[in-house]
C-alpha atoms as a PDB file:
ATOM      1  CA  UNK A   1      -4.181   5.919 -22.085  1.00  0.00           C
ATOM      2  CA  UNK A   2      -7.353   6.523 -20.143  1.00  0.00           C
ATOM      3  CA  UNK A   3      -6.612   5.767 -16.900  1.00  0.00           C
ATOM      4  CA  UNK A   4      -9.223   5.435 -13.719  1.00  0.00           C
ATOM      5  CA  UNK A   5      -7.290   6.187 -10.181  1.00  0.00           C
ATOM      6  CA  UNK A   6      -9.214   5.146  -7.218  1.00  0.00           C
ATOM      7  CA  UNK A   7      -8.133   6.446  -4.117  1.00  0.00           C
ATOM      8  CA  UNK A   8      -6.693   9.756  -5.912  1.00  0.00           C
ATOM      9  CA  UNK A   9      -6.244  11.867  -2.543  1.00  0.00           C
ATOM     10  CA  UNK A  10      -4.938   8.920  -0.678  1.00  0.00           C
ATOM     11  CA  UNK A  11      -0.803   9.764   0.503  1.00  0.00           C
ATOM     12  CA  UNK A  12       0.734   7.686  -2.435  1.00  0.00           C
ATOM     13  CA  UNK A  13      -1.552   9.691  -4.976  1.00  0.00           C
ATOM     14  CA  UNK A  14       0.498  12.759  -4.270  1.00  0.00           C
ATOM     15  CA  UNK A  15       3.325  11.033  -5.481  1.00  0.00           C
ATOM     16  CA  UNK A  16       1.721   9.642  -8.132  1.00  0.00           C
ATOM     17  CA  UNK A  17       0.011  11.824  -9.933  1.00  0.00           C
ATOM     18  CA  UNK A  18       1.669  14.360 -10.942  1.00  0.00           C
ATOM     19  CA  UNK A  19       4.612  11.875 -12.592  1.00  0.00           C
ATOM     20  CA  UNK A  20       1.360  10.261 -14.086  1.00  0.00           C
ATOM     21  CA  UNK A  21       0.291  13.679 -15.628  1.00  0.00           C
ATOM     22  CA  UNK A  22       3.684  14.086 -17.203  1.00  0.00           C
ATOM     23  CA  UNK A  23       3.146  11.023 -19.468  1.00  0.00           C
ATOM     24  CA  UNK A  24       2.543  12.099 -23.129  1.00  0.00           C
ATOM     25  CA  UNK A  25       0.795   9.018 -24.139  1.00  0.00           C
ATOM     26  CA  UNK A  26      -1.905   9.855 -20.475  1.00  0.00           C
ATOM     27  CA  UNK A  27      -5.039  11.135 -22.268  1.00  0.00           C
ATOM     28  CA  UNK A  28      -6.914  11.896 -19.095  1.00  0.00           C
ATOM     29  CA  UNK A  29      -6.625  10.656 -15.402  1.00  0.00           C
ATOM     30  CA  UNK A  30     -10.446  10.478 -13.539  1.00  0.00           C
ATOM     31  CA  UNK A  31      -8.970  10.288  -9.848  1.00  0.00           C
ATOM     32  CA  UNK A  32     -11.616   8.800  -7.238  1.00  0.00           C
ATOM     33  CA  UNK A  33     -11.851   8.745  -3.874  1.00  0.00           C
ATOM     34  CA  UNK A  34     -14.394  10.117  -1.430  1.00  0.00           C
ATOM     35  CA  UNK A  35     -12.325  13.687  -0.452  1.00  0.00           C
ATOM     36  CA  UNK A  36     -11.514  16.494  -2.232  1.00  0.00           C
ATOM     37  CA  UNK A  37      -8.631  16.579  -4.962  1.00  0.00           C
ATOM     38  CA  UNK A  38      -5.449  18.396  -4.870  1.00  0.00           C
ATOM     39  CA  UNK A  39      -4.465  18.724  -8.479  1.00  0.00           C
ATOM     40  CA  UNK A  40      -5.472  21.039 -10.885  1.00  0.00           C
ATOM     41  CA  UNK A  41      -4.611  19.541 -14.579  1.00  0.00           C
ATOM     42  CA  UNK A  42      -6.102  20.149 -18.084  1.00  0.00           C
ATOM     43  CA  UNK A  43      -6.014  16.188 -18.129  1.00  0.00           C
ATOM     44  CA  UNK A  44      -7.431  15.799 -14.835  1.00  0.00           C
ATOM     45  CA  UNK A  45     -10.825  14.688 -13.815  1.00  0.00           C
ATOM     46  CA  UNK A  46     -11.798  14.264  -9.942  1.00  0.00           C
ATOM     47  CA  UNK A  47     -14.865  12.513  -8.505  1.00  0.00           C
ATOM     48  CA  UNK A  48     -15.526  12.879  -4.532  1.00  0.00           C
ATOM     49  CA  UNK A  49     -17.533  10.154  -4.275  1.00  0.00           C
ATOM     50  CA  UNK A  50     -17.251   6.813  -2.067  1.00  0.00           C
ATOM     51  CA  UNK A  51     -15.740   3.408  -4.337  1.00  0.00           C
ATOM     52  CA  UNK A  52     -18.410   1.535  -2.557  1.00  0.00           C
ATOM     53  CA  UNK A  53     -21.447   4.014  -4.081  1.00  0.00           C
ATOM     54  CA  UNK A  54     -19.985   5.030  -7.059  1.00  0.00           C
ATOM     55  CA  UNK A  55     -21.424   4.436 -10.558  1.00  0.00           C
ATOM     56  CA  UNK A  56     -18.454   2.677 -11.725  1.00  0.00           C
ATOM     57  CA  UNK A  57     -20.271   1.785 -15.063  1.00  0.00           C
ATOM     58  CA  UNK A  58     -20.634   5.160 -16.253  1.00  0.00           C
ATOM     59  CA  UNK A  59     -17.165   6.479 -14.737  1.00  0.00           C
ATOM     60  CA  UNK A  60     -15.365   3.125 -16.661  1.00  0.00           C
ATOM     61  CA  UNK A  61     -17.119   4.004 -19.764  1.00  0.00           C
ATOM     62  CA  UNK A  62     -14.089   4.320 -22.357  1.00  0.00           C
ATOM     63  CA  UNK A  63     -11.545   3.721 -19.979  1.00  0.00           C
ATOM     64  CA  UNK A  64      -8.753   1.255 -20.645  1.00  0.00           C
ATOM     65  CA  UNK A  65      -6.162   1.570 -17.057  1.00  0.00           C
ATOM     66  CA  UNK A  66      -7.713   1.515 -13.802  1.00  0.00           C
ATOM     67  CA  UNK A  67      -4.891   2.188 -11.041  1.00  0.00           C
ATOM     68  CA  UNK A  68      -6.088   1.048  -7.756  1.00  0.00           C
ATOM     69  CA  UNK A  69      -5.296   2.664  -4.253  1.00  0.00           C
ATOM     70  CA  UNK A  70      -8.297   3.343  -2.454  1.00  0.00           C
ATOM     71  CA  UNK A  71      -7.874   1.630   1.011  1.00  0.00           C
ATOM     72  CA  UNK A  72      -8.876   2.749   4.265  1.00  0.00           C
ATOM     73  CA  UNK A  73      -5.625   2.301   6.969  1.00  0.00           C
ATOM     74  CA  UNK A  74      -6.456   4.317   9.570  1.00  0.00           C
ATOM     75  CA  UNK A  75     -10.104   4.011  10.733  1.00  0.00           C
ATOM     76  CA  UNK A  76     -11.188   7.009  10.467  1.00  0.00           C
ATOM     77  CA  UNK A  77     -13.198   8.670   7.114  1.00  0.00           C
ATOM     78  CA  UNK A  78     -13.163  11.246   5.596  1.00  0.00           C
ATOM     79  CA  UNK A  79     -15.335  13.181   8.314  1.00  0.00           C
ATOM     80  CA  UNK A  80     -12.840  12.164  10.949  1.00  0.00           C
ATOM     81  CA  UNK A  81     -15.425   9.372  12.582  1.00  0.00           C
ATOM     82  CA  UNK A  82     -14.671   6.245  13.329  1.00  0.00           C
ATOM     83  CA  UNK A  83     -15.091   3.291  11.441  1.00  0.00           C
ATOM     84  CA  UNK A  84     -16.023  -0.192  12.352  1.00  0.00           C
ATOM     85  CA  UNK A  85     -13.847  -3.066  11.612  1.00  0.00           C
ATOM     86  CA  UNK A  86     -17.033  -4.177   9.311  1.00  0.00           C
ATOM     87  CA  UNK A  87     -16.773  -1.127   7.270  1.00  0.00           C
ATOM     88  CA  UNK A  88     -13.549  -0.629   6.460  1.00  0.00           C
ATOM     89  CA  UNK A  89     -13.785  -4.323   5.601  1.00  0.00           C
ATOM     90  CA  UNK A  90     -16.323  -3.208   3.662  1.00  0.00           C
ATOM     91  CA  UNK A  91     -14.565  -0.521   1.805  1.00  0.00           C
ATOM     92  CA  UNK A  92     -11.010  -2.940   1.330  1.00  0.00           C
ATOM     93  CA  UNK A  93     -12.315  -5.731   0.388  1.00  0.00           C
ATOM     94  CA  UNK A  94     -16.298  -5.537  -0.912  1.00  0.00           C
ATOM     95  CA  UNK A  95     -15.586  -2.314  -2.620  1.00  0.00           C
ATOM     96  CA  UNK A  96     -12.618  -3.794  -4.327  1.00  0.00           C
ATOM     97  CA  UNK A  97     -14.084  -6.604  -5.634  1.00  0.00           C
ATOM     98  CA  UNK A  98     -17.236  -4.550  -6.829  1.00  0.00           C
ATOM     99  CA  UNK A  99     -14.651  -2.387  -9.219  1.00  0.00           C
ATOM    100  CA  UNK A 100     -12.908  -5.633 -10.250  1.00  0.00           C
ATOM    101  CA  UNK A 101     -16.004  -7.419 -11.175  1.00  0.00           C
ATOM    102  CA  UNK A 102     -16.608  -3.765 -13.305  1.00  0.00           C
ATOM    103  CA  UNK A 103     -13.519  -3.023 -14.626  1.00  0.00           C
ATOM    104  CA  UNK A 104     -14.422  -6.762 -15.844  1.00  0.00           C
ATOM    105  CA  UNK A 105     -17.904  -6.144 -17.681  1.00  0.00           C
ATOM    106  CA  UNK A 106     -16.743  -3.081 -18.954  1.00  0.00           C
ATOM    107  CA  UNK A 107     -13.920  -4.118 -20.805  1.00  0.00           C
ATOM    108  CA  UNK A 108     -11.123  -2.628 -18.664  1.00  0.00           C
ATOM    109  CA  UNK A 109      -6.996  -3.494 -20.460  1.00  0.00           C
ATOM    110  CA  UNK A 110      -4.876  -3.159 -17.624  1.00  0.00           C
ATOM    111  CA  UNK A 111      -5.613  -3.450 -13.699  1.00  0.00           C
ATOM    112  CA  UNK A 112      -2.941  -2.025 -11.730  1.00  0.00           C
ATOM    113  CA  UNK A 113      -3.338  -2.916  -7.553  1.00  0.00           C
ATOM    114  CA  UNK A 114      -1.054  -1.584  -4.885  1.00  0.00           C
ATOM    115  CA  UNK A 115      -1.108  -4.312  -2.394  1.00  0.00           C
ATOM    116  CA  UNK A 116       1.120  -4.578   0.357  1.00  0.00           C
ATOM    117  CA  UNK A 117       4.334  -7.045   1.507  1.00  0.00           C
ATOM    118  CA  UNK A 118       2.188  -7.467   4.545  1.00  0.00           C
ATOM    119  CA  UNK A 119       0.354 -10.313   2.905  1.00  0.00           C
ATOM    120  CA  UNK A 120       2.805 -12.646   3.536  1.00  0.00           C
ATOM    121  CA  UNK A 121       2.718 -12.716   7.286  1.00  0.00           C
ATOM    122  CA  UNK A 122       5.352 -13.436   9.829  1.00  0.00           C
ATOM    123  CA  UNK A 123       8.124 -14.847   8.604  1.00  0.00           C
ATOM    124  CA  UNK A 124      10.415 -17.961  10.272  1.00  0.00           C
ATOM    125  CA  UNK A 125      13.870 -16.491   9.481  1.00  0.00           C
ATOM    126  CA  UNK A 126      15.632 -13.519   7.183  1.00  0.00           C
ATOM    127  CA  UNK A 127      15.120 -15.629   4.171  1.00  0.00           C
ATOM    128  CA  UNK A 128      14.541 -13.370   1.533  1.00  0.00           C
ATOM    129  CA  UNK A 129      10.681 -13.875   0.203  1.00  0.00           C
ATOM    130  CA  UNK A 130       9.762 -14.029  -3.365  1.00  0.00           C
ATOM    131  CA  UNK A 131       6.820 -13.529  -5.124  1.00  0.00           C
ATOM    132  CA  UNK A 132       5.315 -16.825  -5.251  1.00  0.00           C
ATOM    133  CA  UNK A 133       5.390 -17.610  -1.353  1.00  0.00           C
ATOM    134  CA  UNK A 134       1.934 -18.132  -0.115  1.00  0.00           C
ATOM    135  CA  UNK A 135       0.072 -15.231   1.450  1.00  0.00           C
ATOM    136  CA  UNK A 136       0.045 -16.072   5.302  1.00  0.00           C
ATOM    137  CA  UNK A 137      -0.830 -12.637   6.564  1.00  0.00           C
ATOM    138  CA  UNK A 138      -0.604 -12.268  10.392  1.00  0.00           C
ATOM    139  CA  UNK A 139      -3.700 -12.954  12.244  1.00  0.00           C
ATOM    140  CA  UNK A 140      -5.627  -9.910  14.030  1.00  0.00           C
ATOM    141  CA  UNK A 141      -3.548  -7.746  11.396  1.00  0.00           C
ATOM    142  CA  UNK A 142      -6.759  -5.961   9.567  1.00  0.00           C
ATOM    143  CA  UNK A 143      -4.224  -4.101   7.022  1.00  0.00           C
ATOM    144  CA  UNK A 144      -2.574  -7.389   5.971  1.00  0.00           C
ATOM    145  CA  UNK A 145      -5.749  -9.509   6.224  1.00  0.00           C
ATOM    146  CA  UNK A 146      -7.198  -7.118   3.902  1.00  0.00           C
ATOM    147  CA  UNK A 147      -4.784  -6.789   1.865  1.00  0.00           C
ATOM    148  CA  UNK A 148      -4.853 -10.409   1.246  1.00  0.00           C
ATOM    149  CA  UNK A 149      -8.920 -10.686   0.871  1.00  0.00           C
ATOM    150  CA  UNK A 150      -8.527  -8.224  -2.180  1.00  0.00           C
ATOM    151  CA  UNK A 151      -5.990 -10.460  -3.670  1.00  0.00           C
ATOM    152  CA  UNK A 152      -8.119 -13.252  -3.445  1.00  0.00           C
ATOM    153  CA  UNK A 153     -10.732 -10.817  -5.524  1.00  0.00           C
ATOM    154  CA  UNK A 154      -7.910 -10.317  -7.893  1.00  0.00           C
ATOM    155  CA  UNK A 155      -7.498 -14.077  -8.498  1.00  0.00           C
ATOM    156  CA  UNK A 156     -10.771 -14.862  -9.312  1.00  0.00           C
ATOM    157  CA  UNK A 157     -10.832 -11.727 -11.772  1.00  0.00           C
ATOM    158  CA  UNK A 158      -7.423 -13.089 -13.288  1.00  0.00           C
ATOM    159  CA  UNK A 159      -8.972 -16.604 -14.036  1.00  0.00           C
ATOM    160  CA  UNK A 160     -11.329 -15.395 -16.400  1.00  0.00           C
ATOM    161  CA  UNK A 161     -10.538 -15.696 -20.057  1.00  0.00           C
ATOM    162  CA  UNK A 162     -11.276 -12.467 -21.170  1.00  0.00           C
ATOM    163  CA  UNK A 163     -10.612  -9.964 -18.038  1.00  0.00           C
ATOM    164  CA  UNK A 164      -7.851  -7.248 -17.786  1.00  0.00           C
ATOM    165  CA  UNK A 165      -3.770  -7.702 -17.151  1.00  0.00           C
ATOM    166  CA  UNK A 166      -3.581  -7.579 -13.413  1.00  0.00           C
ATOM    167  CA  UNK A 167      -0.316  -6.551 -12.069  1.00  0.00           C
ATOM    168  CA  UNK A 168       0.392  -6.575  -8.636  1.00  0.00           C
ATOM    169  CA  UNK A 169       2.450  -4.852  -6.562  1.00  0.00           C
ATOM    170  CA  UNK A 170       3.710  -5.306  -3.317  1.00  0.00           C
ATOM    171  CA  UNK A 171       5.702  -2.975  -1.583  1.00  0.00           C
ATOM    172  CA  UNK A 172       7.173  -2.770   1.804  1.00  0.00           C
ATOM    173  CA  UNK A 173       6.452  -0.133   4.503  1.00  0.00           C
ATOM    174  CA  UNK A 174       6.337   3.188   1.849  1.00  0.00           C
ATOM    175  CA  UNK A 175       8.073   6.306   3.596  1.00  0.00           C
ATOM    176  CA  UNK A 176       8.517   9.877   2.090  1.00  0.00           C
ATOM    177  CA  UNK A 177       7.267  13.571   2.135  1.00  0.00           C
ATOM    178  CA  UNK A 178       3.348  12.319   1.955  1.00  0.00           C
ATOM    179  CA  UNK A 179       3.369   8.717   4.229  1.00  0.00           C
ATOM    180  CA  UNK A 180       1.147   8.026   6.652  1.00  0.00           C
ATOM    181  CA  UNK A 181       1.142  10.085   9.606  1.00  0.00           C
ATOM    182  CA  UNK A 182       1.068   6.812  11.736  1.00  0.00           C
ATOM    183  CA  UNK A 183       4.406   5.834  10.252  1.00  0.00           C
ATOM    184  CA  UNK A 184       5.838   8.958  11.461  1.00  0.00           C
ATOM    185  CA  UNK A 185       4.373   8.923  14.871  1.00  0.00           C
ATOM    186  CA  UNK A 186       6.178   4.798  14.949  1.00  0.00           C
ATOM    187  CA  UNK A 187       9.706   7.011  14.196  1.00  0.00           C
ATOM    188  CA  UNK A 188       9.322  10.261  16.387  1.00  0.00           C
ATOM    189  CA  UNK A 189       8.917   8.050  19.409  1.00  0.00           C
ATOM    190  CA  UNK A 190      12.166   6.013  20.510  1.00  0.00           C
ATOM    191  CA  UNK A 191      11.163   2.896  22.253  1.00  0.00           C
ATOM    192  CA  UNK A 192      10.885  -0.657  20.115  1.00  0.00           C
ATOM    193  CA  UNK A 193      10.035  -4.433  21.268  1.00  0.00           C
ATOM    194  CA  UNK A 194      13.000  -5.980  22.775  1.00  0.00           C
ATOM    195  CA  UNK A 195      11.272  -9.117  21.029  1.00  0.00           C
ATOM    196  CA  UNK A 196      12.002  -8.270  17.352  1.00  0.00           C
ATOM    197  CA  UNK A 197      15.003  -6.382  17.769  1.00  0.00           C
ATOM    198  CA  UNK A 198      17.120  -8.436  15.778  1.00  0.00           C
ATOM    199  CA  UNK A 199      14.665  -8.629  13.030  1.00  0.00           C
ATOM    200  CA  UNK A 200      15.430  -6.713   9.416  1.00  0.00           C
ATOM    201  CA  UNK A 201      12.671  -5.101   7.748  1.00  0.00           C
ATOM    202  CA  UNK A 202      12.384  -3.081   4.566  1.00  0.00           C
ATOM    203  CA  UNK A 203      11.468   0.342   3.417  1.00  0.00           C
ATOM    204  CA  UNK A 204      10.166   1.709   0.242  1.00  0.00           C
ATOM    205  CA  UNK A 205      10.312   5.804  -1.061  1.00  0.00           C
ATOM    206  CA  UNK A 206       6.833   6.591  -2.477  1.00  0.00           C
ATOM    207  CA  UNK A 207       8.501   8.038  -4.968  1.00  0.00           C
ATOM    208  CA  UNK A 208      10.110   4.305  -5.942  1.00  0.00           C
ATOM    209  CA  UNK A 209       6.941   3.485  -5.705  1.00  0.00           C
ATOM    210  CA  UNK A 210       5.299   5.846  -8.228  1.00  0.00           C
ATOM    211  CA  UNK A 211       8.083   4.946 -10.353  1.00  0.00           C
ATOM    212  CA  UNK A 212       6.886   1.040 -10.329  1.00  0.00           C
ATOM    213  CA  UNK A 213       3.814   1.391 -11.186  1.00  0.00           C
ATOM    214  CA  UNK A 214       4.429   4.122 -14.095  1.00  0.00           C
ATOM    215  CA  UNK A 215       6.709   0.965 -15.121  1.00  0.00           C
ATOM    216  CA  UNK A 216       4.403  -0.962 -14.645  1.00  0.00           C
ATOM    217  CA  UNK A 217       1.823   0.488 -16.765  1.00  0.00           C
ATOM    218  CA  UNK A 218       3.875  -0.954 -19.616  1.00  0.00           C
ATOM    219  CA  UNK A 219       4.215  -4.387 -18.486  1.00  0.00           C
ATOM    220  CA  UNK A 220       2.635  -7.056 -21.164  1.00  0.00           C
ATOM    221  CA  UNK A 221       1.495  -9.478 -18.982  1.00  0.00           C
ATOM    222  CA  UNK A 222      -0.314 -10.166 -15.522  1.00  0.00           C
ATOM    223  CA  UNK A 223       2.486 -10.177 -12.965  1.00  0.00           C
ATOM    224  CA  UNK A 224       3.091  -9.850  -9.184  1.00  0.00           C
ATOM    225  CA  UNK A 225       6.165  -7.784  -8.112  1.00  0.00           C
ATOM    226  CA  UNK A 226       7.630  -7.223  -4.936  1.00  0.00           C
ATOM    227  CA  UNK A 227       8.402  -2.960  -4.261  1.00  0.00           C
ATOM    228  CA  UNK A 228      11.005  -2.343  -1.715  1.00  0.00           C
ATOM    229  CA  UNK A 229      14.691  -1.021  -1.187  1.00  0.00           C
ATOM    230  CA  UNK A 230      17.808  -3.091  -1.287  1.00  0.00           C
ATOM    231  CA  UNK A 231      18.914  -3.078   2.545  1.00  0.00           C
ATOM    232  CA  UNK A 232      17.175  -4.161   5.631  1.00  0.00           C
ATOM    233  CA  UNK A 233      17.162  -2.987   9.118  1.00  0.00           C
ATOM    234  CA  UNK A 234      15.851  -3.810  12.320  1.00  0.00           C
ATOM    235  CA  UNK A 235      13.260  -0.940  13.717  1.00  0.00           C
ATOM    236  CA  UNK A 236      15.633  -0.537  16.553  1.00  0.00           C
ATOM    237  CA  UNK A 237      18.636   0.464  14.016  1.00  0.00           C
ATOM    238  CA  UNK A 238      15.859   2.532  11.989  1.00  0.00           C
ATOM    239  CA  UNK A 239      15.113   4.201  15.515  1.00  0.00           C
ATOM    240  CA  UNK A 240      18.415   5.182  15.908  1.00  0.00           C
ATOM    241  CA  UNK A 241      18.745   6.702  12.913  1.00  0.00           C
ATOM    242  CA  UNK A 242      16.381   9.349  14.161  1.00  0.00           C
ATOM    243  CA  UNK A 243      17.069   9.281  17.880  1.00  0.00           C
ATOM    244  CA  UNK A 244      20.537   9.215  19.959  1.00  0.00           C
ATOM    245  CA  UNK A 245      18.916   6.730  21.954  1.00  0.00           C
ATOM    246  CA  UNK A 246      16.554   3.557  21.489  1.00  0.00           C
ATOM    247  CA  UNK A 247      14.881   2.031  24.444  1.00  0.00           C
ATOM    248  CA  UNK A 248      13.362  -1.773  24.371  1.00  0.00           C
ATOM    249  CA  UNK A 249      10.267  -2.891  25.660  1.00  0.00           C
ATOM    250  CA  UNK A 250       9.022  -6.149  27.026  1.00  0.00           C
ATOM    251  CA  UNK A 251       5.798  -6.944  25.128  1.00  0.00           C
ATOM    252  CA  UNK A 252       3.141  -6.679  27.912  1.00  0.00           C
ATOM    253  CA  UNK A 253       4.307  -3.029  28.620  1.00  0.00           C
ATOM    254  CA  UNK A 254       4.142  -2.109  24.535  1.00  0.00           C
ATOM    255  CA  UNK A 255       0.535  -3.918  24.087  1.00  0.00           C
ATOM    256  CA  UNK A 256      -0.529  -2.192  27.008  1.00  0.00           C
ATOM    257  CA  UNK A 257       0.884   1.569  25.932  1.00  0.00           C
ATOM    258  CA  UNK A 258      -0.411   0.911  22.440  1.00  0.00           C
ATOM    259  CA  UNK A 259      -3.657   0.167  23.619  1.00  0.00           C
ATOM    260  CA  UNK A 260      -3.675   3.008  25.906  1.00  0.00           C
ATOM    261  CA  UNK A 261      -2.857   5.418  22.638  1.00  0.00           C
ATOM    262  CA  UNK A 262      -5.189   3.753  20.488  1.00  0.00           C
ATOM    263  CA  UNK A 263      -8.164   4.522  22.950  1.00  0.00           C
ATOM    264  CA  UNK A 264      -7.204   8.031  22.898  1.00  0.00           C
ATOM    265  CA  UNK A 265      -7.060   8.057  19.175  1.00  0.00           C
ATOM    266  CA  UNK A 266      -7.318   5.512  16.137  1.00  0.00           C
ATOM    267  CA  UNK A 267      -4.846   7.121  14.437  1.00  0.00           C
ATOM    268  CA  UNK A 268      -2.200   5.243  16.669  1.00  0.00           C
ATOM    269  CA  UNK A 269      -3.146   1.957  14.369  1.00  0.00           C
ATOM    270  CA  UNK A 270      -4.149  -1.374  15.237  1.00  0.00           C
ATOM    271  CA  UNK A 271      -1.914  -3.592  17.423  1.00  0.00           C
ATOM    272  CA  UNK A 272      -1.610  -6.065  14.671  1.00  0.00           C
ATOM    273  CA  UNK A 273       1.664  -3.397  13.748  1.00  0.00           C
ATOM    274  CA  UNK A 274       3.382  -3.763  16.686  1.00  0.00           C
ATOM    275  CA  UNK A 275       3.192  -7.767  16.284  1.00  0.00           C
ATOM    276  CA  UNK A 276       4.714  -7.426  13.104  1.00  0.00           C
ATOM    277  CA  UNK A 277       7.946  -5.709  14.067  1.00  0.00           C
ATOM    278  CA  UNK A 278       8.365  -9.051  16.115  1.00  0.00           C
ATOM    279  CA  UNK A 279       9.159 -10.936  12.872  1.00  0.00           C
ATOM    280  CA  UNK A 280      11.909 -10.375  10.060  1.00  0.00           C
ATOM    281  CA  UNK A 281      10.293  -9.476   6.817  1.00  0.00           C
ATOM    282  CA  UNK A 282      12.654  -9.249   4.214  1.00  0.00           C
ATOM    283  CA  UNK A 283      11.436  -9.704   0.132  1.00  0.00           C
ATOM    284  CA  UNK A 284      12.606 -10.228  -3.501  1.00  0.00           C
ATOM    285  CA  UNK A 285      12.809  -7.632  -5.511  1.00  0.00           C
ATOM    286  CA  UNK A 286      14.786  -9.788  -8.569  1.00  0.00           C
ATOM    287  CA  UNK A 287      11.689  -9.722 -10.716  1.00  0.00           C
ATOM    288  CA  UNK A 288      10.574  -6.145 -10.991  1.00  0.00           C
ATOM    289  CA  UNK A 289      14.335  -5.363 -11.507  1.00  0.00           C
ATOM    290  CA  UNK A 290      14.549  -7.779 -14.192  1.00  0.00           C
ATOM    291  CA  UNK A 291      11.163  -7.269 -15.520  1.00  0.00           C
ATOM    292  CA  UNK A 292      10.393  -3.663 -15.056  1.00  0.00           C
ATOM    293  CA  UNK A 293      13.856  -2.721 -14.984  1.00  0.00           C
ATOM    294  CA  UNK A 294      12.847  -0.761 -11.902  1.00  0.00           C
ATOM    295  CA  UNK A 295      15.684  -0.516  -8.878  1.00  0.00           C
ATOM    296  CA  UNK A 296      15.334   1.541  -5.921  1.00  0.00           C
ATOM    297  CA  UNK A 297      16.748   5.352  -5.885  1.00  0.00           C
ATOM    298  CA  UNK A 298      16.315   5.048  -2.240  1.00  0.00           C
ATOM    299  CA  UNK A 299      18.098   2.935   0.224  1.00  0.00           C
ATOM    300  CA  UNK A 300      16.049   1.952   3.636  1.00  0.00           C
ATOM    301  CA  UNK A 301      18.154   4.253   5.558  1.00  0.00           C
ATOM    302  CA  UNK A 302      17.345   7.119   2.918  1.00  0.00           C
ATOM    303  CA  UNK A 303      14.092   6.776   3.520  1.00  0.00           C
ATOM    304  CA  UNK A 304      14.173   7.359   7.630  1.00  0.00           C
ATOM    305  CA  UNK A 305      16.939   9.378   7.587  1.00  0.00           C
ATOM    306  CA  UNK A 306      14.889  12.140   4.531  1.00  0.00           C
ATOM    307  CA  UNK A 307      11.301  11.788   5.535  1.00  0.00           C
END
């Protein structure tokens, strides 16, 4: 294989790559993404340039796998400014769909996309969430609205006769050694919404992750599948798995701390997060496990209690 990876410094990449390297039947891996690499490989290629600039033409040329990552979370790039809700728009969404619409013309065999379980939104009870629900993702939540715009790009680039095998997947909140630093600042701090604290969520190791989609490279047809570990929790219990206390808070009071953090620094996310620890979010993972014959190593409470 000849595989393109777009966001190739991004936190999952570390996890990634190096498991991708190991693959006898991997050729050569061009990694992508607009800072500097961190592997050094005889089968490794890296490009510091920005998705939404680069010539993907001449980078796709002989390339059959494109593995896609790139997505800007935290608004910041890679110079540490700021970015506008427009741009990172821009670079989710518009940049996505101008490498689908090239991995198209050029011929591309195999799309893999990390999306997110995000997409589905808010959901009305603990029900657990398959695949084919409908992507509802909640509103004023950038990640998950973006999320979802690039799967709409993916579904027009599915519907065309002769296009790639898209899989999808869609895994739950990914923890480990390389996660984002905004995940770890939600865990090192000990208070939660009173308002979801009853609600389970899910977890996912990156390296579970990594695992998936080196499955997945191997999968013969298009195919959605849902990435996360077996138990759920609510993020009080996951708080006090890390702390010997947990404190609630009435919404007003965590809207306005969050806000008060965020001005200080983006890194603190968008408030959309907080508003989803207010609903249970629980999904399927039948289908890869059948499928892919992937299962999780990792249990949810692994993955707070060995970050």
């Amino acid at each position: 294989m000849k595989i393109l990876l777009t966001g190739a410094a991004s936190h999952l990449a570390r996890a990634l790559l190096p498991a991708l390297l190991a693959r006898e039947d991997v050729e050569i891996v061009i990694g992508l993404d607009w800072r500097e690499g961190f592997v050094t490989h005889p089968r490794y290629r890296h490009r510091q340039v920005d998705l939404r600039e680069a010539p993907l033409a001449e980078i796709l040329t002989d390339i059959d796998t494109v593995i896609h990552l790139a997505f800007a979370v935290i608004a910041r790039d890679a110079d540490g400014r700021r970015l506008s809700r427009a741009t990172r728009r821009a670079i989710n969404v518009t940049a996505s769909a101008r490498l689908f619409a090239a991995c198209l013309e050029a011929g591309v065999e195999r799309l893999l996309c990390v999306s997110s379980a995000a997409v589905y939104g808010p959901q009305p009870d603990e029900r657990c969430v398959p695949e084919s629900a409908p992507r509802r993702p909640l509103a004023g939540f950038a990640y998950a609205e973006d999320k979802a715009a690039m799967e709409a790009a993916l579904d027009a680039l599915q519907d065309q006769p002769h296009g790639p095998r898209v899989i999808r997947l869609r895994p739950h909140v990914i923890l480990g050694p390389h996660c984002q630093p905004l995940l770890r600042r939600m865990l090192a701090q000990p208070f939660y919404l009173a308002a979801g604290r009853h609600h389970p969520l899910q977890c996912v190791h990156e390296d579970d992750v990594a695992r998936a989609l080196l499955l997945a490279l191997d999968c013969p047809r298009s195919a959605t599948f849902n990435i996360a570990a077996d138990d759920a929790l609510p993020f009080a219990d996951m708080l006090r798995l890390r702390h010997s206390r947990a404190w609630p808070l009435p919404r007003p009071l965590a809207v306005a701390g969050h806000a008060l953090l965020r001005s200080l620094s983006p890194a603190w996310g968008e408030r959309g997060i907080l508003e989803s620890l207010c609903h249970p979010l629980v999904v399927c993972t039948e289908r890869a496990k059948r499928e892919l014959g992937w299962r999780a190593c990792y249990s949810t409470r692994d993955c707070i209690t060995h970050m």
